[in-house]
C-alpha atoms as a PDB file:
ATOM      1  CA  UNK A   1      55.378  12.552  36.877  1.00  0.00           C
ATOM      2  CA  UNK A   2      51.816  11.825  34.938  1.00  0.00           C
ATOM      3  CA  UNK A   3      52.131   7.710  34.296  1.00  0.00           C
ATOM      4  CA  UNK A   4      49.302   5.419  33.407  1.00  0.00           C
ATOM      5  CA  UNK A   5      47.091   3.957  36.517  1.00  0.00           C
ATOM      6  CA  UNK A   6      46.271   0.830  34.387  1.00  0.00           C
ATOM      7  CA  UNK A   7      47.261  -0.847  31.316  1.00  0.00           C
ATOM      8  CA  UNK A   8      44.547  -2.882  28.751  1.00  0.00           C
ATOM      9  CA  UNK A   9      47.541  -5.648  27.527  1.00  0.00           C
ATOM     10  CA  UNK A  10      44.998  -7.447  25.316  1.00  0.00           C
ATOM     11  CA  UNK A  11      44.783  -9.840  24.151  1.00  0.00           C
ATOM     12  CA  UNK A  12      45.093  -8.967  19.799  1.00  0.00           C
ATOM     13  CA  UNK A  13      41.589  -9.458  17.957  1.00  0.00           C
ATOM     14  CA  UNK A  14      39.787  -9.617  20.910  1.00  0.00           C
ATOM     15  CA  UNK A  15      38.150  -6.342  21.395  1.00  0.00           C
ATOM     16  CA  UNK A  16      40.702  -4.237  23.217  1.00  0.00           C
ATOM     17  CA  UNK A  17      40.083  -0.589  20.358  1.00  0.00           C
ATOM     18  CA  UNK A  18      36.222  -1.354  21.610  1.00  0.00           C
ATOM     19  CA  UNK A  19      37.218  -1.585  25.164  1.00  0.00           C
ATOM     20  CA  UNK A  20      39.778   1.398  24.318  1.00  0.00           C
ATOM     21  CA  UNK A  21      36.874   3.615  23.364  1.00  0.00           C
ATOM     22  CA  UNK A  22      34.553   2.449  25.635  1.00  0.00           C
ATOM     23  CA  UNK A  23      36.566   3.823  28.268  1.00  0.00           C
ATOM     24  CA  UNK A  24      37.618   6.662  26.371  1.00  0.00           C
ATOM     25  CA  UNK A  25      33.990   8.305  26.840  1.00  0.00           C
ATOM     26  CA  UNK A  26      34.085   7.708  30.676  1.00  0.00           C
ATOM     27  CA  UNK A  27      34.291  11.551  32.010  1.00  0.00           C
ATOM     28  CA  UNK A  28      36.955  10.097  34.999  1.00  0.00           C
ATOM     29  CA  UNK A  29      38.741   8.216  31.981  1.00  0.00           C
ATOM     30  CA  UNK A  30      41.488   8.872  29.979  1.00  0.00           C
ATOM     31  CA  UNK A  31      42.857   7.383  27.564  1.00  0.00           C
ATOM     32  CA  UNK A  32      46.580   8.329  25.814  1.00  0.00           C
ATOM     33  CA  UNK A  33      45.670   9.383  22.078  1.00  0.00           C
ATOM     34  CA  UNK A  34      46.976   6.793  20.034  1.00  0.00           C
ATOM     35  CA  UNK A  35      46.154   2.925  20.986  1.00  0.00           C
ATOM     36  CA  UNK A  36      49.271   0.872  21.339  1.00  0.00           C
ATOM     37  CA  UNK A  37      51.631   3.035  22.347  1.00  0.00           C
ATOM     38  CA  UNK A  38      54.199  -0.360  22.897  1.00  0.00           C
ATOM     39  CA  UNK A  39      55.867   1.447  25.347  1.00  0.00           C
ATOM     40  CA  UNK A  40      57.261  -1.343  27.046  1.00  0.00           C
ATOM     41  CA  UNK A  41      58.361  -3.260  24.003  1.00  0.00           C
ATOM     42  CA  UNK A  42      61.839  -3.516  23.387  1.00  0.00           C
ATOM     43  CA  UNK A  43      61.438  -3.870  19.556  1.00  0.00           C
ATOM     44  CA  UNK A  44      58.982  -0.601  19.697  1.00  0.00           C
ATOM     45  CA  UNK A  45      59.055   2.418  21.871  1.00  0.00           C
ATOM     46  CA  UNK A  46      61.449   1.426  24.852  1.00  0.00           C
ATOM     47  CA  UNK A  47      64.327   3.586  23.235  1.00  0.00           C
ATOM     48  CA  UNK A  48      62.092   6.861  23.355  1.00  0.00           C
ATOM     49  CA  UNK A  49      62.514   6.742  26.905  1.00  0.00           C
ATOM     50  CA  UNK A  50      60.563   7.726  29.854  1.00  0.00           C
ATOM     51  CA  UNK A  51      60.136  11.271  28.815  1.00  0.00           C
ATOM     52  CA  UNK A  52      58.409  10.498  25.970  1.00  0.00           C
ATOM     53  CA  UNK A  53      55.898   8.024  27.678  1.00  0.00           C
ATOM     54  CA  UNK A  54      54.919  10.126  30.373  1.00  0.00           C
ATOM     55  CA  UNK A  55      54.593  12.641  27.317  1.00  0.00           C
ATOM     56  CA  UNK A  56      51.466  10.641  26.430  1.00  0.00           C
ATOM     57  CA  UNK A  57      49.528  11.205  29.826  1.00  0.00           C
ATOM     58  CA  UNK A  58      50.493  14.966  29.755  1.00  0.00           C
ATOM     59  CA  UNK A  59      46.743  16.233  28.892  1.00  0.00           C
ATOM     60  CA  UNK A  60      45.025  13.587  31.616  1.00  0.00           C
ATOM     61  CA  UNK A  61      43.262  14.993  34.397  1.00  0.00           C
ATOM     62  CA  UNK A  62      41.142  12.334  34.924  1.00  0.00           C
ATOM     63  CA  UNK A  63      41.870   9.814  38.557  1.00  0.00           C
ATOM     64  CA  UNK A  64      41.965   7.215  36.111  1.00  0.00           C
ATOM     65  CA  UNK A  65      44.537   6.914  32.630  1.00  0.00           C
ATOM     66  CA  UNK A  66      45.741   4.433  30.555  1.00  0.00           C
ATOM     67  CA  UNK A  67      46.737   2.743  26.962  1.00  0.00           C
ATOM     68  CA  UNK A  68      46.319  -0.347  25.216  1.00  0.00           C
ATOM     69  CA  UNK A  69      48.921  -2.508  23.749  1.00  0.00           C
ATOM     70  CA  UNK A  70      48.107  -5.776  22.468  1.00  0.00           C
ATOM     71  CA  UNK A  71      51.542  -6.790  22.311  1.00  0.00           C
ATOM     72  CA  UNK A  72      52.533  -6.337  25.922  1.00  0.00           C
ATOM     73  CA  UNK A  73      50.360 -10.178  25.928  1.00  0.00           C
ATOM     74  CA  UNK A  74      52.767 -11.545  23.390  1.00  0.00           C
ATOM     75  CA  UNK A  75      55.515 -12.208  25.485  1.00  0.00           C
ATOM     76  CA  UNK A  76      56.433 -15.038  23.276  1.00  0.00           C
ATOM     77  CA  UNK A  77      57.128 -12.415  20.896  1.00  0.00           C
ATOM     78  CA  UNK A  78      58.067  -9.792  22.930  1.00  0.00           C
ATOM     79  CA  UNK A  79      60.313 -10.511  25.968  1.00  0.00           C
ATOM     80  CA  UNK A  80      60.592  -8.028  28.812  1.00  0.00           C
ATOM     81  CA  UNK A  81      57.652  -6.437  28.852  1.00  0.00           C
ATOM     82  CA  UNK A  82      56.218  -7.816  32.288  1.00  0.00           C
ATOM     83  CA  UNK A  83      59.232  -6.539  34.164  1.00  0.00           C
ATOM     84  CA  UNK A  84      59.568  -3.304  32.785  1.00  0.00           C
ATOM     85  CA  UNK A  85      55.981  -2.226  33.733  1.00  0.00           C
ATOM     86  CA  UNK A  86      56.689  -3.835  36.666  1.00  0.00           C
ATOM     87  CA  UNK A  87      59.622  -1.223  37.424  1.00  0.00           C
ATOM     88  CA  UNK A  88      58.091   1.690  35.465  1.00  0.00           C
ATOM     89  CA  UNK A  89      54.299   1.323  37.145  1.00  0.00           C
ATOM     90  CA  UNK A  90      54.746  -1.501  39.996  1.00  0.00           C
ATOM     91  CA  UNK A  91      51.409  -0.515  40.937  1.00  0.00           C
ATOM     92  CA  UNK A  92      48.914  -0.287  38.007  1.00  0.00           C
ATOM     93  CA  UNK A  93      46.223  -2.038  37.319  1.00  0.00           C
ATOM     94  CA  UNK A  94      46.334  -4.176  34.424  1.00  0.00           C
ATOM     95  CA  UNK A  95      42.906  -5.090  32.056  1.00  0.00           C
ATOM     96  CA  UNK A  96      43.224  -8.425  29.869  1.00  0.00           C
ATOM     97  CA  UNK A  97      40.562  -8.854  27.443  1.00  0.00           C
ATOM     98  CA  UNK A  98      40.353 -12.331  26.418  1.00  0.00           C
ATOM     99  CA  UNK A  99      38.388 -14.318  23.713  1.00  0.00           C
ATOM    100  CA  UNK A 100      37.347 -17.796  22.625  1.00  0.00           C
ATOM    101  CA  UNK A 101      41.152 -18.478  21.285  1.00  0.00           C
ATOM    102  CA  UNK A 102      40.047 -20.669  18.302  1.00  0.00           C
ATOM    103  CA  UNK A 103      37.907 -17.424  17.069  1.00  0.00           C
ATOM    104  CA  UNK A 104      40.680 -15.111  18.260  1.00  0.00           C
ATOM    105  CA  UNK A 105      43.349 -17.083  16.033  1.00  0.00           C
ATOM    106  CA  UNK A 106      40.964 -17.373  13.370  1.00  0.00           C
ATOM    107  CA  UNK A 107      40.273 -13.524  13.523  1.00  0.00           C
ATOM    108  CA  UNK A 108      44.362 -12.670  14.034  1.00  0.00           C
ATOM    109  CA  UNK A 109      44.631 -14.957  10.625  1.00  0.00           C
ATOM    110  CA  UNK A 110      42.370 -13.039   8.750  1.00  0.00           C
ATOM    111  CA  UNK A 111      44.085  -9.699   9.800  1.00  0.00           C
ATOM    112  CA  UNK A 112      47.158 -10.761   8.767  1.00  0.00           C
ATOM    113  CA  UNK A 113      45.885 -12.000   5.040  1.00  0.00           C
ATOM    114  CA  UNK A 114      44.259  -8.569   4.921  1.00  0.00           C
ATOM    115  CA  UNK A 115      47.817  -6.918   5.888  1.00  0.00           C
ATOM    116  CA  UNK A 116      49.993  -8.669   3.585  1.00  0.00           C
ATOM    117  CA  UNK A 117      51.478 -10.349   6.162  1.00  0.00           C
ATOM    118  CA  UNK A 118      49.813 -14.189   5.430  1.00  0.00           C
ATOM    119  CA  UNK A 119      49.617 -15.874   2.219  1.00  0.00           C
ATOM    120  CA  UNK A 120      49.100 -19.342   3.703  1.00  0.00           C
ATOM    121  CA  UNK A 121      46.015 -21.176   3.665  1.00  0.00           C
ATOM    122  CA  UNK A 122      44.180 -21.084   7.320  1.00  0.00           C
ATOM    123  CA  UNK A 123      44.732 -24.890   8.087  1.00  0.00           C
ATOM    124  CA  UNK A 124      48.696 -24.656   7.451  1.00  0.00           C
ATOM    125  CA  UNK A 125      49.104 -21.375   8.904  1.00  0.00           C
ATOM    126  CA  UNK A 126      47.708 -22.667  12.296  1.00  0.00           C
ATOM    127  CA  UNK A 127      49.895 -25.861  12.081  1.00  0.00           C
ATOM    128  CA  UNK A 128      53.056 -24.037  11.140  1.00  0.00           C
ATOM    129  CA  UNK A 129      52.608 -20.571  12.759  1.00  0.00           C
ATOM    130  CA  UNK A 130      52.963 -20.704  16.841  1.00  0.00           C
ATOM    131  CA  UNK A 131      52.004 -16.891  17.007  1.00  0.00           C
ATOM    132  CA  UNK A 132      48.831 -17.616  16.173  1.00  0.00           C
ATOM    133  CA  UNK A 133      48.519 -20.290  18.793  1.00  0.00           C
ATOM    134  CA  UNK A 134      50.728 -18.723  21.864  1.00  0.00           C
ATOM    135  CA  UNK A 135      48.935 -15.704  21.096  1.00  0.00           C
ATOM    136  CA  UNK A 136      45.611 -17.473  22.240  1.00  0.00           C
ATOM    137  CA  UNK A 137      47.691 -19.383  25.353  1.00  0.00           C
ATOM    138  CA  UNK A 138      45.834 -16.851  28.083  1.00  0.00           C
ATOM    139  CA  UNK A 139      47.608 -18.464  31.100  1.00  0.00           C
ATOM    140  CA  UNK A 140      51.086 -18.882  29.743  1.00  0.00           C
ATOM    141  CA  UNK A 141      50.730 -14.840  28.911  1.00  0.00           C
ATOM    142  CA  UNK A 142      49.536 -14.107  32.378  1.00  0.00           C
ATOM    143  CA  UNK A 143      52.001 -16.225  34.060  1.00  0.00           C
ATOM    144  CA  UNK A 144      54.742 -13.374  34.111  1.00  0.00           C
ATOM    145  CA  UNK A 145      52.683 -10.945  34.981  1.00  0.00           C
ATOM    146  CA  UNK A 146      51.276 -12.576  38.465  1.00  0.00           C
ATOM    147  CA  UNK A 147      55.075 -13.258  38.910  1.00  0.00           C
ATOM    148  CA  UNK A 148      55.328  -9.161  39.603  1.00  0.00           C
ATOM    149  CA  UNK A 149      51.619  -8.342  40.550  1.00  0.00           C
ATOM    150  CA  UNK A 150      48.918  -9.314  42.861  1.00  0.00           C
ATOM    151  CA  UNK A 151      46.268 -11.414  41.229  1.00  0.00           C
ATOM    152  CA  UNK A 152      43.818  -8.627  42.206  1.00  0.00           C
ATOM    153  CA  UNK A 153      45.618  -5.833  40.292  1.00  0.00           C
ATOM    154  CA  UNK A 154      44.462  -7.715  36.902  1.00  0.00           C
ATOM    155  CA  UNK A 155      41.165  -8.409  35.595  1.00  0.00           C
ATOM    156  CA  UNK A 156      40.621 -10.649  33.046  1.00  0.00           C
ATOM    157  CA  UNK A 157      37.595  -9.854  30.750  1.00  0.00           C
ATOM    158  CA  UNK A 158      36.230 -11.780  28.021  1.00  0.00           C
ATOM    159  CA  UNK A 159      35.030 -10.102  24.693  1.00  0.00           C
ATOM    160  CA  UNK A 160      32.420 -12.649  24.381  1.00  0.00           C
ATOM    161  CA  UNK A 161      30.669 -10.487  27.813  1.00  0.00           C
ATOM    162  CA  UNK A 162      31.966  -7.356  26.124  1.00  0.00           C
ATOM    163  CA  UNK A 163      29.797  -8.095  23.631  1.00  0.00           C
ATOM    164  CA  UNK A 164      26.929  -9.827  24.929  1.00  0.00           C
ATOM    165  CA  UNK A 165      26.512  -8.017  28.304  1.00  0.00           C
ATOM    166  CA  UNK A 166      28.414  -5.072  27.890  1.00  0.00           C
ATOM    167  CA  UNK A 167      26.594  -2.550  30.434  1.00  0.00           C
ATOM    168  CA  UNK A 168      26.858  -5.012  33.434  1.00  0.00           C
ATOM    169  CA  UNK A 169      30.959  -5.439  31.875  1.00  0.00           C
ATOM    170  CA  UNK A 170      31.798  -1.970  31.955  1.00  0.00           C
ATOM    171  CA  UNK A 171      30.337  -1.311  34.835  1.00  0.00           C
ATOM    172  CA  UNK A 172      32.900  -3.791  36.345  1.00  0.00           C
ATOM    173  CA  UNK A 173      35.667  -2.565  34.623  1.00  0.00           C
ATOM    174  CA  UNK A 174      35.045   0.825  35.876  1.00  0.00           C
ATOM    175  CA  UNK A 175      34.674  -0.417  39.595  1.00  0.00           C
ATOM    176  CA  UNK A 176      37.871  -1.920  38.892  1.00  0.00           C
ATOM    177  CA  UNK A 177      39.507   1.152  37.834  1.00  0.00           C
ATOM    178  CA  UNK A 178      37.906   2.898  40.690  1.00  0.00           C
ATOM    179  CA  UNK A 179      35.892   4.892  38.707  1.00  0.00           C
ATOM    180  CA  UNK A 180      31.981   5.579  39.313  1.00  0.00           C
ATOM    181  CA  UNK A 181      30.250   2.793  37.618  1.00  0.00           C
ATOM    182  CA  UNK A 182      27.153   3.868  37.021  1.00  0.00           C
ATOM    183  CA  UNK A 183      28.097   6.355  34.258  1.00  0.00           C
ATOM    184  CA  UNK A 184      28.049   4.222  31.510  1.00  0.00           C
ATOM    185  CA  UNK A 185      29.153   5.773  27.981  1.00  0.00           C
ATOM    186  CA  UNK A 186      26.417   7.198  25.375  1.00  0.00           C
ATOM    187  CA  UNK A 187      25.616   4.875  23.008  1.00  0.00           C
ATOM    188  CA  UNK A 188      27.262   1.879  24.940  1.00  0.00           C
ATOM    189  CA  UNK A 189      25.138  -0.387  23.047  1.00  0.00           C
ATOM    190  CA  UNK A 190      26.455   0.259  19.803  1.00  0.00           C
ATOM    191  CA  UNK A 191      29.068  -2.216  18.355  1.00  0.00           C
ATOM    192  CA  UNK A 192      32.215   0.178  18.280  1.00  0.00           C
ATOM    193  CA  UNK A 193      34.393  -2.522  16.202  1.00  0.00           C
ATOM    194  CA  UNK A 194      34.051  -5.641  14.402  1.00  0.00           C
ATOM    195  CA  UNK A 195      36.657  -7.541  11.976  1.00  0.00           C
ATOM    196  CA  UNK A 196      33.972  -8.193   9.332  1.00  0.00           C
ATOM    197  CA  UNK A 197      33.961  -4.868   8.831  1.00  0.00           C
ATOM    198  CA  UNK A 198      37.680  -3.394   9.246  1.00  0.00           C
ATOM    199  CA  UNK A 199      39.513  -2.438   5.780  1.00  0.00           C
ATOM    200  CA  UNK A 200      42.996  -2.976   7.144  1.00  0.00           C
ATOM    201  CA  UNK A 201      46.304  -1.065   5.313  1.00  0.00           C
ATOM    202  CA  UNK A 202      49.794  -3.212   4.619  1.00  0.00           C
ATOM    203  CA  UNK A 203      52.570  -1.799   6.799  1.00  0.00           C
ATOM    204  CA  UNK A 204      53.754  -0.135   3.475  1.00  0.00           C
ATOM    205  CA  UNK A 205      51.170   1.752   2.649  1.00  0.00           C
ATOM    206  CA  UNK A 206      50.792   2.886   6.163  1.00  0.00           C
ATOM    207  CA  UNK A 207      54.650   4.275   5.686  1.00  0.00           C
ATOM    208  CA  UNK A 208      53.839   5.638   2.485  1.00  0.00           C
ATOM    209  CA  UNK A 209      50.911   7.601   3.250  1.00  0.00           C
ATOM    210  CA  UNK A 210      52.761   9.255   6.406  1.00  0.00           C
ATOM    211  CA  UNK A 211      55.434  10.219   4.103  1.00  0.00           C
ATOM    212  CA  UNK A 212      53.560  11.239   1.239  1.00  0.00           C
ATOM    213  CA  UNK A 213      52.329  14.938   0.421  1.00  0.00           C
ATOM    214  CA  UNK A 214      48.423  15.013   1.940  1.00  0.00           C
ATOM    215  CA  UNK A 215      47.206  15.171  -1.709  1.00  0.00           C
ATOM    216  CA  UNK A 216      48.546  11.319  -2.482  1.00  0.00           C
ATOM    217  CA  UNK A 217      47.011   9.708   0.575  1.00  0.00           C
ATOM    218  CA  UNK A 218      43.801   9.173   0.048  1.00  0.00           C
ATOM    219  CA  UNK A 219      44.957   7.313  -3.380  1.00  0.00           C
ATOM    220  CA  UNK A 220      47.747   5.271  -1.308  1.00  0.00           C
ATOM    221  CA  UNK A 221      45.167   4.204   1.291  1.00  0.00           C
ATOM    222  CA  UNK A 222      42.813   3.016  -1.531  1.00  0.00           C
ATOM    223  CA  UNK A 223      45.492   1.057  -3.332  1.00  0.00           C
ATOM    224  CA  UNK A 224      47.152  -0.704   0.093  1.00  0.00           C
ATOM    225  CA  UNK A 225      43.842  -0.951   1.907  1.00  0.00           C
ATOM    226  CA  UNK A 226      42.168  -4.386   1.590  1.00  0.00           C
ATOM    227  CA  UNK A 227      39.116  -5.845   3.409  1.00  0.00           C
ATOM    228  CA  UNK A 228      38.804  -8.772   5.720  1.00  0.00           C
ATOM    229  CA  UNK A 229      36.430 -11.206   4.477  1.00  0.00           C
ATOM    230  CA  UNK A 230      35.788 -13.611   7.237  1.00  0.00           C
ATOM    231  CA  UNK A 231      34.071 -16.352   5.320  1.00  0.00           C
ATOM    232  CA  UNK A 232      37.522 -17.008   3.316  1.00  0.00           C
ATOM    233  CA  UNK A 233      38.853 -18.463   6.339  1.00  0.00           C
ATOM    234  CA  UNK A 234      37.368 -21.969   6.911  1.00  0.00           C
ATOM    235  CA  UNK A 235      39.561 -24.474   9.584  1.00  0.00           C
ATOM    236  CA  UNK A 236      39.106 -27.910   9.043  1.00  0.00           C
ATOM    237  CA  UNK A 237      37.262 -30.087  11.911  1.00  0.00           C
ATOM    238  CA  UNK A 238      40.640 -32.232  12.274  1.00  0.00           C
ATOM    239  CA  UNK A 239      42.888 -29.167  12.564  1.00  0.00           C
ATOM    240  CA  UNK A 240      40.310 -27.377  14.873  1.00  0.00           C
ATOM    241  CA  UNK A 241      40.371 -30.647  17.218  1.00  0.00           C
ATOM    242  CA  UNK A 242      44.257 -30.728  16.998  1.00  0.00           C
ATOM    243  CA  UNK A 243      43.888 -26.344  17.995  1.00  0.00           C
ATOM    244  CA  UNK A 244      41.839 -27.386  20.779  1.00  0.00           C
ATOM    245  CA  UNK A 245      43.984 -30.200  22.124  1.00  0.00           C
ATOM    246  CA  UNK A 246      47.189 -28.137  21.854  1.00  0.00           C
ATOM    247  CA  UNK A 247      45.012 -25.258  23.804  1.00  0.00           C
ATOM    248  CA  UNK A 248      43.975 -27.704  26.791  1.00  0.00           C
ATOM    249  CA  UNK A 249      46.692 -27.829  29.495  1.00  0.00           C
ATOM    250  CA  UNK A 250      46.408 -23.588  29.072  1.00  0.00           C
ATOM    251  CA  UNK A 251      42.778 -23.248  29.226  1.00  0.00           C
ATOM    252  CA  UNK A 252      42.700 -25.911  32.274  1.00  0.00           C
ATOM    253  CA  UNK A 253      45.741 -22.967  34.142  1.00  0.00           C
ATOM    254  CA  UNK A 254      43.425 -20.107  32.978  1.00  0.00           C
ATOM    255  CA  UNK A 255      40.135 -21.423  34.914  1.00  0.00           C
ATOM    256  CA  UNK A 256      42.497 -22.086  37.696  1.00  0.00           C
ATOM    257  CA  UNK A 257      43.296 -18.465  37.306  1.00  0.00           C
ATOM    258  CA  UNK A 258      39.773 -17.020  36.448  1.00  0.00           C
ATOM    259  CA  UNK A 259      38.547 -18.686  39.078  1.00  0.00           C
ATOM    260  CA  UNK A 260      34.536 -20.189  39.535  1.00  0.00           C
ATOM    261  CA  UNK A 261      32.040 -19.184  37.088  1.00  0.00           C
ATOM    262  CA  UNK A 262      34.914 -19.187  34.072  1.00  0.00           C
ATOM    263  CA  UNK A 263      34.269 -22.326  31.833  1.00  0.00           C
ATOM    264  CA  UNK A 264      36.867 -21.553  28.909  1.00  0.00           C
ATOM    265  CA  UNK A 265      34.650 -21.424  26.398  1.00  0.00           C
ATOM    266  CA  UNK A 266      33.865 -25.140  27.417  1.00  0.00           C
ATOM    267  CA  UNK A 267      37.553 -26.079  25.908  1.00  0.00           C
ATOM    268  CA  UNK A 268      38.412 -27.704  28.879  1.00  0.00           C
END
């Protein structure tokens, strides 16, 4: 049986394809094709079976081999998905790449106006839309996971380091995975994936152009695609405050979590 040996569980819009691909081009790495698999989500893959998962790690021969599903840190969303890695993988290790959560919302806003998927402006959306917000509540998505696993099977990694000081980050992500960390990918300082960049495709044309003849998807991609434009996006100072506030009594949990050194982004 070929299962993963640790799981990258997000957090969305905060770095996790970068993180994916950095660890991709580690030679004791590997990574299943295909980022989020959703495996463990109910509402996704958990009908394919086991069989089909372990399907996905068929081709590793690496020590270390994983996925990464943004949604398995949704668990507002998404119920279940703690326990049933829990029973599937009780002993994997699990990666959470975290993000100021104002700038994470902000970014999850903009990929959703991009999508289709949001037609609100940003200041309503964030007082009406509770994804957006539980989606940035770190602690309350860890909580069920240190329910089932040792607080030393996860590390919690901020994109903001990712970013900033991304040799000495990887290098502790790999000692984490027990991997050697001093082989650090070609090219590591190259940014491997930013939102102000991404053209993202509605859900429909995505369907479409997997059904359509290879001819007619170029044209279907060009017609669905649109691009993020992150200046469209401006939150209000008083909404922003009100963010923050509603943020607090989670960020205060996650340094209790994170432990010294962690100032949440100076939220709390």
């Amino acid at each position: 049986m070929t299962l993963p040996t640790f799981l990258i569980i997000g957090a969305m819009k905060a770095g996790t394809t970068s993180l994916w691909s950095y660890l991709g081009a580690h030679p004791d790495i590997y990574v299943a094709p295909g980022k989020e698999l959703n495996f463990f989500v109910a509402e996704r893959n958990w009908s394919k079976g086991l069989g089909w998962y372990e399907g996905r790690f068929a081709d590793a021969r690496s020590p270390a081999k994983g996925e990464a599903s943004p949604q398995y840190a949704m668990v507002h969303a998404f119920a279940g998905v703690p326990a049933r890695i829990a029973d599937v993988v009780p002993d994997v290790k699990i990666v959470y790449l975290i993000r100021h959560p104002i700038e994470r919302m902000r970014s999850h806003y903009l990929h959703r106006v991009a999508s289709g998927k949001e037609d609100r402006p940003i200041d309503r959306a964030f007082l009406e839309g509770l994804d957006y917000l539980h989606t940035s509540r770190y602690a309350f998505q860890l909580e069920p996971y240190l329910e089932r696993f040792s607080r030393e099977s996860i590390l919690l990694v901020t994109s903001e380091d990712l970013r900033n000081v991304r040799a000495e980050t990887l290098r502790a992500v790999f000692s984490f995975l027990e991997v050697d960390p001093n082989i650090l990918p070609a090219g590591v300082e190259a940014e491997e994936h930013r939102t102000a960049d991404k053209r993202v495709q509605s859900g429909i044309g995505r369907r479409l152009s997997a059904a359509a003849p290879t001819p007619l998807r170029r044209l279907i991609s060009k017609v669905t695609t649109r691009t993020i434009d992150p200046e469209s996006a401006v939150l209000s100072e008083d909404v922003r405050r009100r963010v923050a506030d509603a943020l607090r009594p989670d960020l205060e949990r996650l340094k209790e979590i994170a432990g010294p050194g962690f100032d949440a982004w100076g939220l709390a």
